[in-house]
C-alpha atoms as a PDB file:
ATOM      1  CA  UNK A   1       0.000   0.000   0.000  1.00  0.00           C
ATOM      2  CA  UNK A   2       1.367   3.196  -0.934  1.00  0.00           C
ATOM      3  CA  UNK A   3       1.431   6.462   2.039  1.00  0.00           C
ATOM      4  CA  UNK A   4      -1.225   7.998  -0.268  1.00  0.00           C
ATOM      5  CA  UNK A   5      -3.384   5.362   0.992  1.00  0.00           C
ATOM      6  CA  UNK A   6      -2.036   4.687   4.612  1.00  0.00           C
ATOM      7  CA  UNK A   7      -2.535   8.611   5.107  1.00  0.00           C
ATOM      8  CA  UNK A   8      -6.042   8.597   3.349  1.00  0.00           C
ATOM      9  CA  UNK A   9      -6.733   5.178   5.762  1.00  0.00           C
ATOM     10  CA  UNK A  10      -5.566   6.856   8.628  1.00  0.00           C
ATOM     11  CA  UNK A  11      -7.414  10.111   8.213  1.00  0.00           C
ATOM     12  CA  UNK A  12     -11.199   8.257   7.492  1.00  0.00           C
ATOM     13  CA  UNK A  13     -10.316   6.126  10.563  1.00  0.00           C
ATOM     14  CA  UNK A  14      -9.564   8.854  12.749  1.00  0.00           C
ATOM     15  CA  UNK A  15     -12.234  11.154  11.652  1.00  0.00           C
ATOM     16  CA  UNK A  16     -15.239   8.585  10.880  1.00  0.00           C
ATOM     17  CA  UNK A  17     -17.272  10.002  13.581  1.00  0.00           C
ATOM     18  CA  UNK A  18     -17.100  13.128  12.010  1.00  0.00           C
ATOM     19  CA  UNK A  19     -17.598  12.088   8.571  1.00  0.00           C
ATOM     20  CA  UNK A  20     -20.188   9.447   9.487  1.00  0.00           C
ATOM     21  CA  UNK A  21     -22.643  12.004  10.737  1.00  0.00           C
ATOM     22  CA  UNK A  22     -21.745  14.783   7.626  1.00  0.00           C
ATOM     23  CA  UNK A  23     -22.598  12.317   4.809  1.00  0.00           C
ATOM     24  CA  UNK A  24     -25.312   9.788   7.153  1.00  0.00           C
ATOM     25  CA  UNK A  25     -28.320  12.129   6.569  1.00  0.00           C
ATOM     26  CA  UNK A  26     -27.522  13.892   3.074  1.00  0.00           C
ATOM     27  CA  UNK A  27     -30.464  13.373   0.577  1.00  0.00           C
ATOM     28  CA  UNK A  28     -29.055  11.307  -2.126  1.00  0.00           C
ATOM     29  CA  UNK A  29     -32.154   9.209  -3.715  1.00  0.00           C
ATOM     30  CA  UNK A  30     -32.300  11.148  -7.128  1.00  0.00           C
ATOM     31  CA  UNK A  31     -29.068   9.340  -7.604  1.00  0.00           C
ATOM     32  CA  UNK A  32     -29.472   6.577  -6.175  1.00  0.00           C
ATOM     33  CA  UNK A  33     -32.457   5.560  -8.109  1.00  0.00           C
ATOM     34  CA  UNK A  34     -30.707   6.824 -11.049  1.00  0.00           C
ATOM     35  CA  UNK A  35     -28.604   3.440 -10.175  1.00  0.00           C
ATOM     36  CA  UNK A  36     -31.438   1.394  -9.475  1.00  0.00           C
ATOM     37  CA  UNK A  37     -33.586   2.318 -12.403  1.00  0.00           C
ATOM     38  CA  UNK A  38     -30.841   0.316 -14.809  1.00  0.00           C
ATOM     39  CA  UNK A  39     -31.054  -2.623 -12.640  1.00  0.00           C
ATOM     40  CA  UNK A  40     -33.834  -5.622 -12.214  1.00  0.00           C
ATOM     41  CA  UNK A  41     -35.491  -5.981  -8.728  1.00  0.00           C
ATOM     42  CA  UNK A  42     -33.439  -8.164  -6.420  1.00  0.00           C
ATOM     43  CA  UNK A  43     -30.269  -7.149  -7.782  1.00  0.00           C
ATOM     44  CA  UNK A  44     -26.928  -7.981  -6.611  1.00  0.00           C
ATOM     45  CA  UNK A  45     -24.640  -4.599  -5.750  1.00  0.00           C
ATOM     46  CA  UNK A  46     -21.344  -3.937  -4.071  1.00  0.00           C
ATOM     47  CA  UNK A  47     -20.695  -1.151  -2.458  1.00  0.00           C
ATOM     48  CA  UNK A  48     -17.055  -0.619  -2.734  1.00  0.00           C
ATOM     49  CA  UNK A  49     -16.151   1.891  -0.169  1.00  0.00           C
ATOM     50  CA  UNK A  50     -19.262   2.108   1.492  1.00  0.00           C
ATOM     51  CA  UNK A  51     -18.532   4.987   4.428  1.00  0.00           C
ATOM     52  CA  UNK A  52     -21.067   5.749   6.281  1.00  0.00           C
ATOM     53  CA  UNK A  53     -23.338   2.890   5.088  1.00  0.00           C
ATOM     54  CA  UNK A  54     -25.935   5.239   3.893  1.00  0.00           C
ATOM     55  CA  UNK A  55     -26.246   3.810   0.590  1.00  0.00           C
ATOM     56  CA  UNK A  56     -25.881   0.058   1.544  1.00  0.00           C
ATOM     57  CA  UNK A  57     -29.183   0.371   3.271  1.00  0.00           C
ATOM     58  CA  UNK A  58     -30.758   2.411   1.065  1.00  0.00           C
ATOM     59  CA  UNK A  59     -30.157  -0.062  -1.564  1.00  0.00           C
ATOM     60  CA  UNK A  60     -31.145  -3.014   1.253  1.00  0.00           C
ATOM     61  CA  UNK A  61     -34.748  -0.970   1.750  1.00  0.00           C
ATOM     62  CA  UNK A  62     -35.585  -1.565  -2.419  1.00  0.00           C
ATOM     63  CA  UNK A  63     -35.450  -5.219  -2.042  1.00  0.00           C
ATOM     64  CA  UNK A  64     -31.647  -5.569  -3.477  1.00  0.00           C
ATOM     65  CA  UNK A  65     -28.824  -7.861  -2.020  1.00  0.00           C
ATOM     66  CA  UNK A  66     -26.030  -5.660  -1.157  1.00  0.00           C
ATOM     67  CA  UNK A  67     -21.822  -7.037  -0.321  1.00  0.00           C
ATOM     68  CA  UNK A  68     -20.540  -3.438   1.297  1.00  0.00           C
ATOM     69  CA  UNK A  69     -16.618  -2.906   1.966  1.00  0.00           C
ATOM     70  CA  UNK A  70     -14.420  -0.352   3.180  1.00  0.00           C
ATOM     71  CA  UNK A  71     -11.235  -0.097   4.045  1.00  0.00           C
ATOM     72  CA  UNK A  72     -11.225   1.814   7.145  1.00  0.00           C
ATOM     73  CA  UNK A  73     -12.338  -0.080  10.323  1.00  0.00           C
ATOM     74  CA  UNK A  74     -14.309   1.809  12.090  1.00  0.00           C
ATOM     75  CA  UNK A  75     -16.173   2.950   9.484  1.00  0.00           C
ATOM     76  CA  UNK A  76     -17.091  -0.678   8.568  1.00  0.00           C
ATOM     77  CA  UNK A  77     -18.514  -1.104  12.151  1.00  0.00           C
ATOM     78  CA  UNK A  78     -20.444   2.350  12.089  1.00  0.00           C
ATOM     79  CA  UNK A  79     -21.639   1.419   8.579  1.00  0.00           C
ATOM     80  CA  UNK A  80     -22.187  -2.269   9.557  1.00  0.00           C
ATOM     81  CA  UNK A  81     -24.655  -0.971  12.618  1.00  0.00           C
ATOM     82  CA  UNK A  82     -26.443   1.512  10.174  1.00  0.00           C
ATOM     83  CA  UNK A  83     -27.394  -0.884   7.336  1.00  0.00           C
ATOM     84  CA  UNK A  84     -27.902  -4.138   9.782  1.00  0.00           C
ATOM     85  CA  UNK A  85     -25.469  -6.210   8.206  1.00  0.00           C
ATOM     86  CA  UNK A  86     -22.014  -7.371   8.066  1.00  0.00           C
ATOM     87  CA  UNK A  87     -19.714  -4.446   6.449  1.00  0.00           C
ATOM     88  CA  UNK A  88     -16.053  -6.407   5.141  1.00  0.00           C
ATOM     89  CA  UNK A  89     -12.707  -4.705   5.903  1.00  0.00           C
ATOM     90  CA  UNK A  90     -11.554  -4.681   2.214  1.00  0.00           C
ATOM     91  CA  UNK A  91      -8.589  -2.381   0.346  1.00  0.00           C
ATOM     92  CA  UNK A  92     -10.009  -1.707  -3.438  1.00  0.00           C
ATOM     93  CA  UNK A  93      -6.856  -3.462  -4.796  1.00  0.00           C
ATOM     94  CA  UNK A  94      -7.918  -6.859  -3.194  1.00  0.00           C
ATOM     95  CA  UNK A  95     -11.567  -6.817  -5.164  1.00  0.00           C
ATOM     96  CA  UNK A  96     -11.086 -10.349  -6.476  1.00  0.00           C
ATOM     97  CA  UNK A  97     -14.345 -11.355  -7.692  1.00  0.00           C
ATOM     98  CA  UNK A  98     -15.516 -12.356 -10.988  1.00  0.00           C
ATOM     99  CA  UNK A  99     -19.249 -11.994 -12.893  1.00  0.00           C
ATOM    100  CA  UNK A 100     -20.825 -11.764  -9.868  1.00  0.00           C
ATOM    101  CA  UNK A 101     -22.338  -8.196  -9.433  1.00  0.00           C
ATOM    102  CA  UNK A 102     -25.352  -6.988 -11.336  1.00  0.00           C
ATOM    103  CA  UNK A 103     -24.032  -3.782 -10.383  1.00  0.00           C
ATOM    104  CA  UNK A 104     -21.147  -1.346  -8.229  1.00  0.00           C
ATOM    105  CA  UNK A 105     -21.548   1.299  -6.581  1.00  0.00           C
ATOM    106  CA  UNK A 106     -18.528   2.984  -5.738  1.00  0.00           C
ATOM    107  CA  UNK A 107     -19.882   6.775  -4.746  1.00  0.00           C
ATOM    108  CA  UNK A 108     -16.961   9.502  -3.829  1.00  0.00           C
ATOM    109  CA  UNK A 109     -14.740   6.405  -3.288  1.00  0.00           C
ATOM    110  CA  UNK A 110     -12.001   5.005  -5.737  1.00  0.00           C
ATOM    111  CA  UNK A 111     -10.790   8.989  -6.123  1.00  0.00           C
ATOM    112  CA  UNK A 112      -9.117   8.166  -3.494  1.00  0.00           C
ATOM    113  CA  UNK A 113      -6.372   6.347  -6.316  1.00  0.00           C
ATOM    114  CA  UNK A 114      -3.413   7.732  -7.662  1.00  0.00           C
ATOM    115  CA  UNK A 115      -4.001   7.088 -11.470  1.00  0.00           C
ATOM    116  CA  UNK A 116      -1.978   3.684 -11.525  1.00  0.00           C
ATOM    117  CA  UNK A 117      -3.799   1.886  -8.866  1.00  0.00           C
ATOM    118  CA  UNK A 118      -6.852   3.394 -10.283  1.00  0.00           C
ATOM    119  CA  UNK A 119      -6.586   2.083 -13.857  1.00  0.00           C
ATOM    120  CA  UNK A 120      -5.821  -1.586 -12.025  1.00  0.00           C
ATOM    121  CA  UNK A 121      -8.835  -1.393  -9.878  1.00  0.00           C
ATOM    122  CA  UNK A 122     -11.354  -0.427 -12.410  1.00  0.00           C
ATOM    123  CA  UNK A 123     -10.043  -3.246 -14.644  1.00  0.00           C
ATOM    124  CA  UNK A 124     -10.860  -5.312 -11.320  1.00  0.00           C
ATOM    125  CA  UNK A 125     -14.182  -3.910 -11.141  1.00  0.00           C
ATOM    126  CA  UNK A 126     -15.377  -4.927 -14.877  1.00  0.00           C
ATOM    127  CA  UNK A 127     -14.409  -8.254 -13.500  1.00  0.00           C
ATOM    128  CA  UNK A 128     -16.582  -8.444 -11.082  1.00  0.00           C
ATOM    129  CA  UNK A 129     -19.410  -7.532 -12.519  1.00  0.00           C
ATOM    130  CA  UNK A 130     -21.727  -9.751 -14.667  1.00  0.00           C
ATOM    131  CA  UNK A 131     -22.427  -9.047 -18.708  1.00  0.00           C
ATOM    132  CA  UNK A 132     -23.921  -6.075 -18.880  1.00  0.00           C
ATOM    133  CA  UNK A 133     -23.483  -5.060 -15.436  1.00  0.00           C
ATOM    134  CA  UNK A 134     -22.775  -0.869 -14.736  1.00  0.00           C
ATOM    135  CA  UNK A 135     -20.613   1.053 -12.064  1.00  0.00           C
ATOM    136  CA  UNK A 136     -21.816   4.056 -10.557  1.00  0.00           C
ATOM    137  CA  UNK A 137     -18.997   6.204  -9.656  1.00  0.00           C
ATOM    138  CA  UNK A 138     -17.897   9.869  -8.670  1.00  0.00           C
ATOM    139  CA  UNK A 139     -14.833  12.062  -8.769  1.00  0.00           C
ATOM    140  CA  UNK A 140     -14.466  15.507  -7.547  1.00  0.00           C
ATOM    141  CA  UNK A 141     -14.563  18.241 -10.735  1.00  0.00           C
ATOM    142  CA  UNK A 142     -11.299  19.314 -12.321  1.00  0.00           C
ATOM    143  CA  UNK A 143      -7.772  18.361 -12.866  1.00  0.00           C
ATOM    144  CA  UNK A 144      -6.135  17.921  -9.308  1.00  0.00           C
ATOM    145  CA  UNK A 145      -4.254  14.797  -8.096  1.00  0.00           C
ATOM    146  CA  UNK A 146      -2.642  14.849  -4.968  1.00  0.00           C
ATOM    147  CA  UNK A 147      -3.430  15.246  -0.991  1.00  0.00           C
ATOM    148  CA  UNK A 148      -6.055  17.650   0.107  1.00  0.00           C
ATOM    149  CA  UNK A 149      -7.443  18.258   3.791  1.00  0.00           C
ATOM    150  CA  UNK A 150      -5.306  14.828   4.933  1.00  0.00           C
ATOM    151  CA  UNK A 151      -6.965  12.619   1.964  1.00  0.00           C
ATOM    152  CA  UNK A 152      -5.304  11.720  -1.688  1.00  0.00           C
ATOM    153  CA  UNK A 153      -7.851  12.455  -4.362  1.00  0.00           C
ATOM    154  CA  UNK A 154      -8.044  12.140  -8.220  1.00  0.00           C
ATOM    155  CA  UNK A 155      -9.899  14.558 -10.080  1.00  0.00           C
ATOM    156  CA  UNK A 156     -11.751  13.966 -13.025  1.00  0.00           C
ATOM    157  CA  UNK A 157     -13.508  15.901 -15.786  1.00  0.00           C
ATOM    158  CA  UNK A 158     -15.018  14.528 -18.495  1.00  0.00           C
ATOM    159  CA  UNK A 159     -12.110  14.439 -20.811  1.00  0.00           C
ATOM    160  CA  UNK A 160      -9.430  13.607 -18.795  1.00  0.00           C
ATOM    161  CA  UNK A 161     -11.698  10.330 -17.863  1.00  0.00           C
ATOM    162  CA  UNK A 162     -12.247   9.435 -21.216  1.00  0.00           C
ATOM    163  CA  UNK A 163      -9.129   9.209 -21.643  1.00  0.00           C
ATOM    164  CA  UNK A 164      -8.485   7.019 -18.909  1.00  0.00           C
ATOM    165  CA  UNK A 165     -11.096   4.926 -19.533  1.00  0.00           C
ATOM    166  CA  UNK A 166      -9.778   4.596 -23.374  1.00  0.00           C
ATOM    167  CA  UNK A 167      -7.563   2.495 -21.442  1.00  0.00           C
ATOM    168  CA  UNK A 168      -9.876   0.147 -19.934  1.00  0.00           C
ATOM    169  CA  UNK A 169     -11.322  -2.231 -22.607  1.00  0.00           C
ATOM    170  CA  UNK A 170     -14.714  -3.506 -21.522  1.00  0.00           C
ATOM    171  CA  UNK A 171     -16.033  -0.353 -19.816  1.00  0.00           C
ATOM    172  CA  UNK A 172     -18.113   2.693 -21.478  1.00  0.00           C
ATOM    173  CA  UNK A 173     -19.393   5.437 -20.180  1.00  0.00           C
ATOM    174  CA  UNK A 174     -23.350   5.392 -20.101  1.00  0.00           C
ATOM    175  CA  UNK A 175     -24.291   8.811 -18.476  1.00  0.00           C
ATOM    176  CA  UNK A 176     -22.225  11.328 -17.033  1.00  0.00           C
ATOM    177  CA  UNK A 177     -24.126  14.440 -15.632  1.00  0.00           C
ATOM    178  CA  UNK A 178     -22.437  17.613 -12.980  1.00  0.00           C
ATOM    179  CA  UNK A 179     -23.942  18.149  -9.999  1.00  0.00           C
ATOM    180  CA  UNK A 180     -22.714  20.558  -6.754  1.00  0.00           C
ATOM    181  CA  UNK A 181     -21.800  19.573  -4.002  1.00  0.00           C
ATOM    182  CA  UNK A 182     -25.002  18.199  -1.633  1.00  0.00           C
ATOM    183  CA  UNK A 183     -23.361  18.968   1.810  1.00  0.00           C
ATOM    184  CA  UNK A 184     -24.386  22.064   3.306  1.00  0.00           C
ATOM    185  CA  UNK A 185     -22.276  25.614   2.553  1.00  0.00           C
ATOM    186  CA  UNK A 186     -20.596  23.225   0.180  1.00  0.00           C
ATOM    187  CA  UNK A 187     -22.785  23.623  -2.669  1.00  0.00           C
ATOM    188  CA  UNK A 188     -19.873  25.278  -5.162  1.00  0.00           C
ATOM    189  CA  UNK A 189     -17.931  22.222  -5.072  1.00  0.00           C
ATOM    190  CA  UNK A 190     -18.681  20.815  -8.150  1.00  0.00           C
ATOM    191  CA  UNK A 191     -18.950  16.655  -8.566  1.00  0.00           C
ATOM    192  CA  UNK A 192     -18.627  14.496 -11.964  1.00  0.00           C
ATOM    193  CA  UNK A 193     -20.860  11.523 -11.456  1.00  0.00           C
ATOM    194  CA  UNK A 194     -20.272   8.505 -14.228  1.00  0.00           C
ATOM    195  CA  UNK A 195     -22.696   5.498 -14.994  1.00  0.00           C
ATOM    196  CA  UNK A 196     -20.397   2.634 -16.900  1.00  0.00           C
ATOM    197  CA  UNK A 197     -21.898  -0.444 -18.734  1.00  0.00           C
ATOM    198  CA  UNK A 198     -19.936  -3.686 -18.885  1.00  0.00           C
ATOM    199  CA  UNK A 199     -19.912  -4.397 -23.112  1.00  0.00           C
ATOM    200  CA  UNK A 200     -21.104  -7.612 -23.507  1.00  0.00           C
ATOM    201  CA  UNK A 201     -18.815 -10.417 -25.562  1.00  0.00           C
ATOM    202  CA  UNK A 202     -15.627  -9.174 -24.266  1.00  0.00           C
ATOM    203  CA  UNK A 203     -13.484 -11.190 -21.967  1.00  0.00           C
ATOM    204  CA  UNK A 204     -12.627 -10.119 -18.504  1.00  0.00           C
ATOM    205  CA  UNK A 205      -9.578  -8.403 -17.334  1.00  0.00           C
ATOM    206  CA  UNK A 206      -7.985  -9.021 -14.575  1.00  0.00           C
END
């Protein structure tokens, strides 16, 4: 594991009080069913890098069967006693499964990735998930890589991830929409949110 993520580790650890009762409450359902609205009742998601849990039970409340990870302790056992289930101490790089999620949901999560590790990780993702299957992911707006407020974040906009994707064969970019910022006083901070498709009749890469 590189510092960028020890530091980013140690930061959500130390601070998941903090940052479990910012994000716990924020309205995020426009979204969310965004997700769900591309996906058949009784679905199978991850949630890779779950947080606060917010999401994982949202997405337990429609009827769907949810895996959530994170890699930060404690906010796997604040998450865990949110959503009523099990939350798995997981780092992104160890995602190891193959065709077996419908779909993942990896909200303000994997831009926590230097470039490198990202590009690895998504290739891990498509792996996971079953033909057809779609990511839902988010990045912070602009062109920025490198530690901010204790955390390592990527930045995306829409060109500079199409260009990383370009390097990801069996991924393609669905939607992609801008929205602010939903935290309060935070509402300038602008957010690229991406919904991928799996292509069907490629291979996996691992």
């Amino acid at each position: 594991m590189t510092n960028n993520n020890t530091n980013t580790l140690n930061y959500y650890n130390t601070h998941a009080s903090e940052f479990y009762t910012s994000t716990i409450n924020i309205e995020f359902t426009t979204i969310q069913n965004r997700f769900l609205s591309k996906l058949k009742k009784g679905s199978h998601i991850l949630d890779f890098g779950c947080g606060s849990g917010r999401d994982t039970k949202y997405f337990l409340e429609q009827g769907c069967r949810v895996d959530a990870v994170d890699g930060s302790a404690e906010l796997c056992r604040l998450a865990g006693e949110h959503a009523g289930i099990k939350v798995k101490k997981m780092f992104f790089q160890d995602l190891a499964e193959v065709d077996r999620y419908d779909g993942i949901w990896a909200c303000s999560s994997i831009l926590h990735l230097p470039t490198d590790e990202l590009e690895k990780v998504m290739q891990k993702m498509a792996a996971a998930l079953k033909a057809n299957g779609i990511i839902y992911t988010s990045f912070k707006y602009g062109t920025f890589a490198g530690e901010r407020n204790g955390r390592f974040f990527t930045d995306m906009t829409e060109e500079t991830f199409a260009g990383f994707l370009g390097k990801i064969e069996n991924l393609e970019v669905e939607e992609q929409w801008i929205t602010s910022d939903a935290r309060p006083g935070r509402g300038e901070e602008k957010w690229l949110n991406l919904i991928l498709r799996k292509r069907q009749g490629l291979r996996n890469c691992k």
